[in-house]
C-alpha atoms as a PDB file:
ATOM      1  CA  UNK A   1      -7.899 -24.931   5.538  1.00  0.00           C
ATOM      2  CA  UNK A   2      -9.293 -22.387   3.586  1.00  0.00           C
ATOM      3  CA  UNK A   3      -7.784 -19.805   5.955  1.00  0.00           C
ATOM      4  CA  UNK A   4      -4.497 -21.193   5.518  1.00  0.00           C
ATOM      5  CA  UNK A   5      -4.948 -20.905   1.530  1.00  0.00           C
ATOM      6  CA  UNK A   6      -5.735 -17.259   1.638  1.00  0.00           C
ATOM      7  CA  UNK A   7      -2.960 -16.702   4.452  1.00  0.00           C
ATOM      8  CA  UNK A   8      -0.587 -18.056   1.649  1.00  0.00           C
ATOM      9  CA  UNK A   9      -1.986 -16.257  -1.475  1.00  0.00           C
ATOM     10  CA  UNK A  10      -1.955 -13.112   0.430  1.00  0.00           C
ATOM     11  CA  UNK A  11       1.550 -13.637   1.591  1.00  0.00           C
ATOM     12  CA  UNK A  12       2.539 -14.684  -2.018  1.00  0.00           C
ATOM     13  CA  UNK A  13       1.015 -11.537  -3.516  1.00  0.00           C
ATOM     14  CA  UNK A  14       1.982  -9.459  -1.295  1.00  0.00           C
ATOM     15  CA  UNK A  15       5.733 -10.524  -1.602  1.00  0.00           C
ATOM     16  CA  UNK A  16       4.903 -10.168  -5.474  1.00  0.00           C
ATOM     17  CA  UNK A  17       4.010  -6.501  -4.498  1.00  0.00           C
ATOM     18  CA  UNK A  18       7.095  -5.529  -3.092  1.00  0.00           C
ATOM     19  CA  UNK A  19       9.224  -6.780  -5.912  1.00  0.00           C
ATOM     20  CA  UNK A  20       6.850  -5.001  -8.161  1.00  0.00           C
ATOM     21  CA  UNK A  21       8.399  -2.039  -6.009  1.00  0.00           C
ATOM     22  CA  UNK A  22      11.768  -2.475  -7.535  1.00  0.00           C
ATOM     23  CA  UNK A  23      11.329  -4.697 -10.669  1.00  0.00           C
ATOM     24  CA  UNK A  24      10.038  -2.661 -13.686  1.00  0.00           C
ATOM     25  CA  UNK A  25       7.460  -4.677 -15.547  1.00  0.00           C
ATOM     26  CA  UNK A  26       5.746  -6.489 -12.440  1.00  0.00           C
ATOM     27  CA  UNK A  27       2.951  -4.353 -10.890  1.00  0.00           C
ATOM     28  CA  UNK A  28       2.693  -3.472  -7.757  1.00  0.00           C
ATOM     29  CA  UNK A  29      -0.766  -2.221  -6.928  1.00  0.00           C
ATOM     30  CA  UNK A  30      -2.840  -5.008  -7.629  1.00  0.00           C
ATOM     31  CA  UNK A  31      -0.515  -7.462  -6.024  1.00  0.00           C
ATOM     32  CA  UNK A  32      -1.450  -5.355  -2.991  1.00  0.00           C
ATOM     33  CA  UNK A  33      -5.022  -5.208  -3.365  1.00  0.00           C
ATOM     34  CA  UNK A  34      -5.287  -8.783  -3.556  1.00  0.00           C
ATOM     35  CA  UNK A  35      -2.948  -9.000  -0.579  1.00  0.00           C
ATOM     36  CA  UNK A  36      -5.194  -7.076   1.468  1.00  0.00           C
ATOM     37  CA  UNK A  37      -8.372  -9.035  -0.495  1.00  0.00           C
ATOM     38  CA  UNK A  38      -6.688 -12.162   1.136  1.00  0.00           C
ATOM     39  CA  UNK A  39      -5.974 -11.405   4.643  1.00  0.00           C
ATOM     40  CA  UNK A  40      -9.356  -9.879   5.124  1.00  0.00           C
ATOM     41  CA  UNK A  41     -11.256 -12.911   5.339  1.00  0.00           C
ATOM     42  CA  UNK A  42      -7.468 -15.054   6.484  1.00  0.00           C
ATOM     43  CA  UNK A  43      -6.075 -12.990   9.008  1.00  0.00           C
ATOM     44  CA  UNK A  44      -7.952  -9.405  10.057  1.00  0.00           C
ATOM     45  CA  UNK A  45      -4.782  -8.589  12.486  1.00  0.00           C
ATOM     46  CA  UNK A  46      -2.441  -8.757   8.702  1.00  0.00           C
ATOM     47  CA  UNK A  47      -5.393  -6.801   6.836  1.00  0.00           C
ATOM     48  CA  UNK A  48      -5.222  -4.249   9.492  1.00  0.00           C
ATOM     49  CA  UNK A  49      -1.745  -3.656   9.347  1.00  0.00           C
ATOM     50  CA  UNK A  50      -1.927  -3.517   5.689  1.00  0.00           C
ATOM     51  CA  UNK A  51      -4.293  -0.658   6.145  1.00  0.00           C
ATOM     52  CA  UNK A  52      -2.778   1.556   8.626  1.00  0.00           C
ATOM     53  CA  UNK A  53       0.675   0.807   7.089  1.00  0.00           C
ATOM     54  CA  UNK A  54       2.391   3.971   5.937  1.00  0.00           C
ATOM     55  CA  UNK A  55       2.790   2.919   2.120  1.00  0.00           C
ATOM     56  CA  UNK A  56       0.305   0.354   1.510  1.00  0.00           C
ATOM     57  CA  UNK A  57      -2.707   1.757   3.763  1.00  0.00           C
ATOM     58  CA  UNK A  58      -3.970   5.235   2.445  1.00  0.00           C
ATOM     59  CA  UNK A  59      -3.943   3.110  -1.612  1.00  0.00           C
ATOM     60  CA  UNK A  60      -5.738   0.491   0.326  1.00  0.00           C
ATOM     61  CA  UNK A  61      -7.952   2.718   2.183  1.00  0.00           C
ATOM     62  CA  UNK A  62      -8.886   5.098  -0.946  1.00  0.00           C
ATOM     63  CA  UNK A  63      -9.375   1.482  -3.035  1.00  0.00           C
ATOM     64  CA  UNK A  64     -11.856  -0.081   0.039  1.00  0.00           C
ATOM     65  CA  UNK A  65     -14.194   3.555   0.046  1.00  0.00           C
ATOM     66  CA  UNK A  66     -13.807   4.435  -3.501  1.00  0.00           C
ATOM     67  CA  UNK A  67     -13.385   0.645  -5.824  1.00  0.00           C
ATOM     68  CA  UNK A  68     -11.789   3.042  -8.444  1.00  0.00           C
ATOM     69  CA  UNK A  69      -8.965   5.080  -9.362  1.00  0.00           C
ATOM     70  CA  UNK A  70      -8.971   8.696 -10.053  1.00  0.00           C
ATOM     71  CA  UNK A  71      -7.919   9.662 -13.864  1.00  0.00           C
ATOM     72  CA  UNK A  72      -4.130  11.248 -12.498  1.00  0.00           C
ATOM     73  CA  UNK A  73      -3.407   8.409 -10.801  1.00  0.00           C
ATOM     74  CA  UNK A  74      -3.984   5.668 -13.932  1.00  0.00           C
ATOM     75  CA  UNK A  75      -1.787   7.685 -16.174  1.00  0.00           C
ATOM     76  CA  UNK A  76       1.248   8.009 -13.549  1.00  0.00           C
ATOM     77  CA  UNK A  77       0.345   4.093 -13.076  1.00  0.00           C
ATOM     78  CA  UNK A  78       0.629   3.847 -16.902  1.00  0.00           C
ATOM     79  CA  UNK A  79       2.853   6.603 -17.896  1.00  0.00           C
ATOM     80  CA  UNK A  80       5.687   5.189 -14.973  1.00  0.00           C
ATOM     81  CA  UNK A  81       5.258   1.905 -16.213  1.00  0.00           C
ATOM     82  CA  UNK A  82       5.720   2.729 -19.854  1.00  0.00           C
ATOM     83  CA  UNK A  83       9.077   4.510 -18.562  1.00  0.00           C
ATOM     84  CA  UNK A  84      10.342   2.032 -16.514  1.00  0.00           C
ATOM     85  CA  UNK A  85       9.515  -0.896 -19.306  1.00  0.00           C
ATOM     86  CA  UNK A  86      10.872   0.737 -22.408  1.00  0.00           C
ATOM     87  CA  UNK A  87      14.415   1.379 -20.289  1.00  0.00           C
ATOM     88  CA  UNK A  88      14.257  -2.212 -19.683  1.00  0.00           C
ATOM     89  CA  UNK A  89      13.849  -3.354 -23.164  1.00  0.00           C
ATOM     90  CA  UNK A  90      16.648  -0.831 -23.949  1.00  0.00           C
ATOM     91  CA  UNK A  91      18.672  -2.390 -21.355  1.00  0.00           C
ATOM     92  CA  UNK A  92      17.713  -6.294 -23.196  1.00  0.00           C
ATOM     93  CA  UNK A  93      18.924  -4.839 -26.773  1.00  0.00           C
ATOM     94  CA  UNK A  94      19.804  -7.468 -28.864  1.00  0.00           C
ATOM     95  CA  UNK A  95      17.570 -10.030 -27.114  1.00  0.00           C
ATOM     96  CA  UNK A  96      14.399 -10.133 -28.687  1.00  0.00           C
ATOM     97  CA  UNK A  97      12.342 -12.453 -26.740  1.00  0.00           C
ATOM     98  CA  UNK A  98      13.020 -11.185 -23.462  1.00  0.00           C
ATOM     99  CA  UNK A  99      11.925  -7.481 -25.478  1.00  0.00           C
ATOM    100  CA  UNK A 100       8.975  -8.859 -26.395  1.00  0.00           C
ATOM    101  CA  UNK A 101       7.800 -10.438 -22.951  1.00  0.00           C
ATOM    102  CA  UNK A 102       8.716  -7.196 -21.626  1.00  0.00           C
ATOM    103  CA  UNK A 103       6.448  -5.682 -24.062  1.00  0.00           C
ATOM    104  CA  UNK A 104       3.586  -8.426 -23.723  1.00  0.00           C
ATOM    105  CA  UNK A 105       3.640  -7.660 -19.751  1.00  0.00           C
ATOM    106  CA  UNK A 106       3.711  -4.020 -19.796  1.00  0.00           C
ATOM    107  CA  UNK A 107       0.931  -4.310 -22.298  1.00  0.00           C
ATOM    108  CA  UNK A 108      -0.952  -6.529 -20.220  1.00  0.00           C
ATOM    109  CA  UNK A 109      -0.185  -4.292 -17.113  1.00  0.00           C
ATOM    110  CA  UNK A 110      -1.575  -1.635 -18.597  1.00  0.00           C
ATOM    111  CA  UNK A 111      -5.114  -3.279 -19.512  1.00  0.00           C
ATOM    112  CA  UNK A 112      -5.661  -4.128 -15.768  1.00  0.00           C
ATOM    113  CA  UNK A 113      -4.922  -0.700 -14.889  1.00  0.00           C
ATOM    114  CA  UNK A 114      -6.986   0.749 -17.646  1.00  0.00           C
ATOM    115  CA  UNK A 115     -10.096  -1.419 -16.843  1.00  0.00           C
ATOM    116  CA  UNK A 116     -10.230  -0.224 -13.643  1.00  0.00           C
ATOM    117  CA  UNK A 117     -13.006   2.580 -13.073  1.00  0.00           C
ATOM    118  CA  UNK A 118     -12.221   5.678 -13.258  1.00  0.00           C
ATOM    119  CA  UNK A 119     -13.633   8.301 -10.913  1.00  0.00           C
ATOM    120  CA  UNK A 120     -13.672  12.001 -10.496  1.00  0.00           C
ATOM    121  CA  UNK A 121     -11.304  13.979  -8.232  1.00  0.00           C
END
């Protein structure tokens, strides 16, 4: 049963990842990383093909050796996000509250990323 959980929250963030991909606002990497958290203890055959998957495997691989992020790659995760977010809340002009959840995500986005430790090249 517990399998079958992780199978699913795996599957659910890793479906979360890829709309991360295209929707500005919902972030993509740790979606993935707790994807590939998931289906290594649920499913090793869907954690390896995470791993040796074109775009999610050399992120995945770096974050399994490494457990941080180099300084570069937090401010194109932040600096991308802050692009893609404040076109969005141009794009919601007029409409406050959807501006300001916009705002409250990207803010909160950009904690996670943030907290995460940062290594030398």
């Amino acid at each position: 049963m517990v399998r079958g959980l992780l199978w699913a929250a795996g599957s659910l963030a890793l479906l979360l990842g890829l709309i991360g991909i295209v929707l500005p606002g919902l972030p993509t990497t740790p979606f993935i990383l707790l994807a590939a958290a998931c289906y290594a203890k649920a499913s090793p055959r869907l954690h390896r093909w995470l791993l040796n998957h074109r775009l999610t495997g050399p992120m995945l691989r770096d974050w399994e050796t490494h457990r941080s992020l180099t300084r570069r790659n937090k401010i194109v995760a932040v600096v991308s996000m802050a692009v893609m977010v404040s076109v969005s809340i141009w794009s919601f002009r007029g409409r406050v509250a959807v501006q300001l959840v916009l705002l409250a995500t990207a803010a909160i986005g950009a904690w996670v990323v943030l907290r995460i430790p940062t290594r030398k090249r």
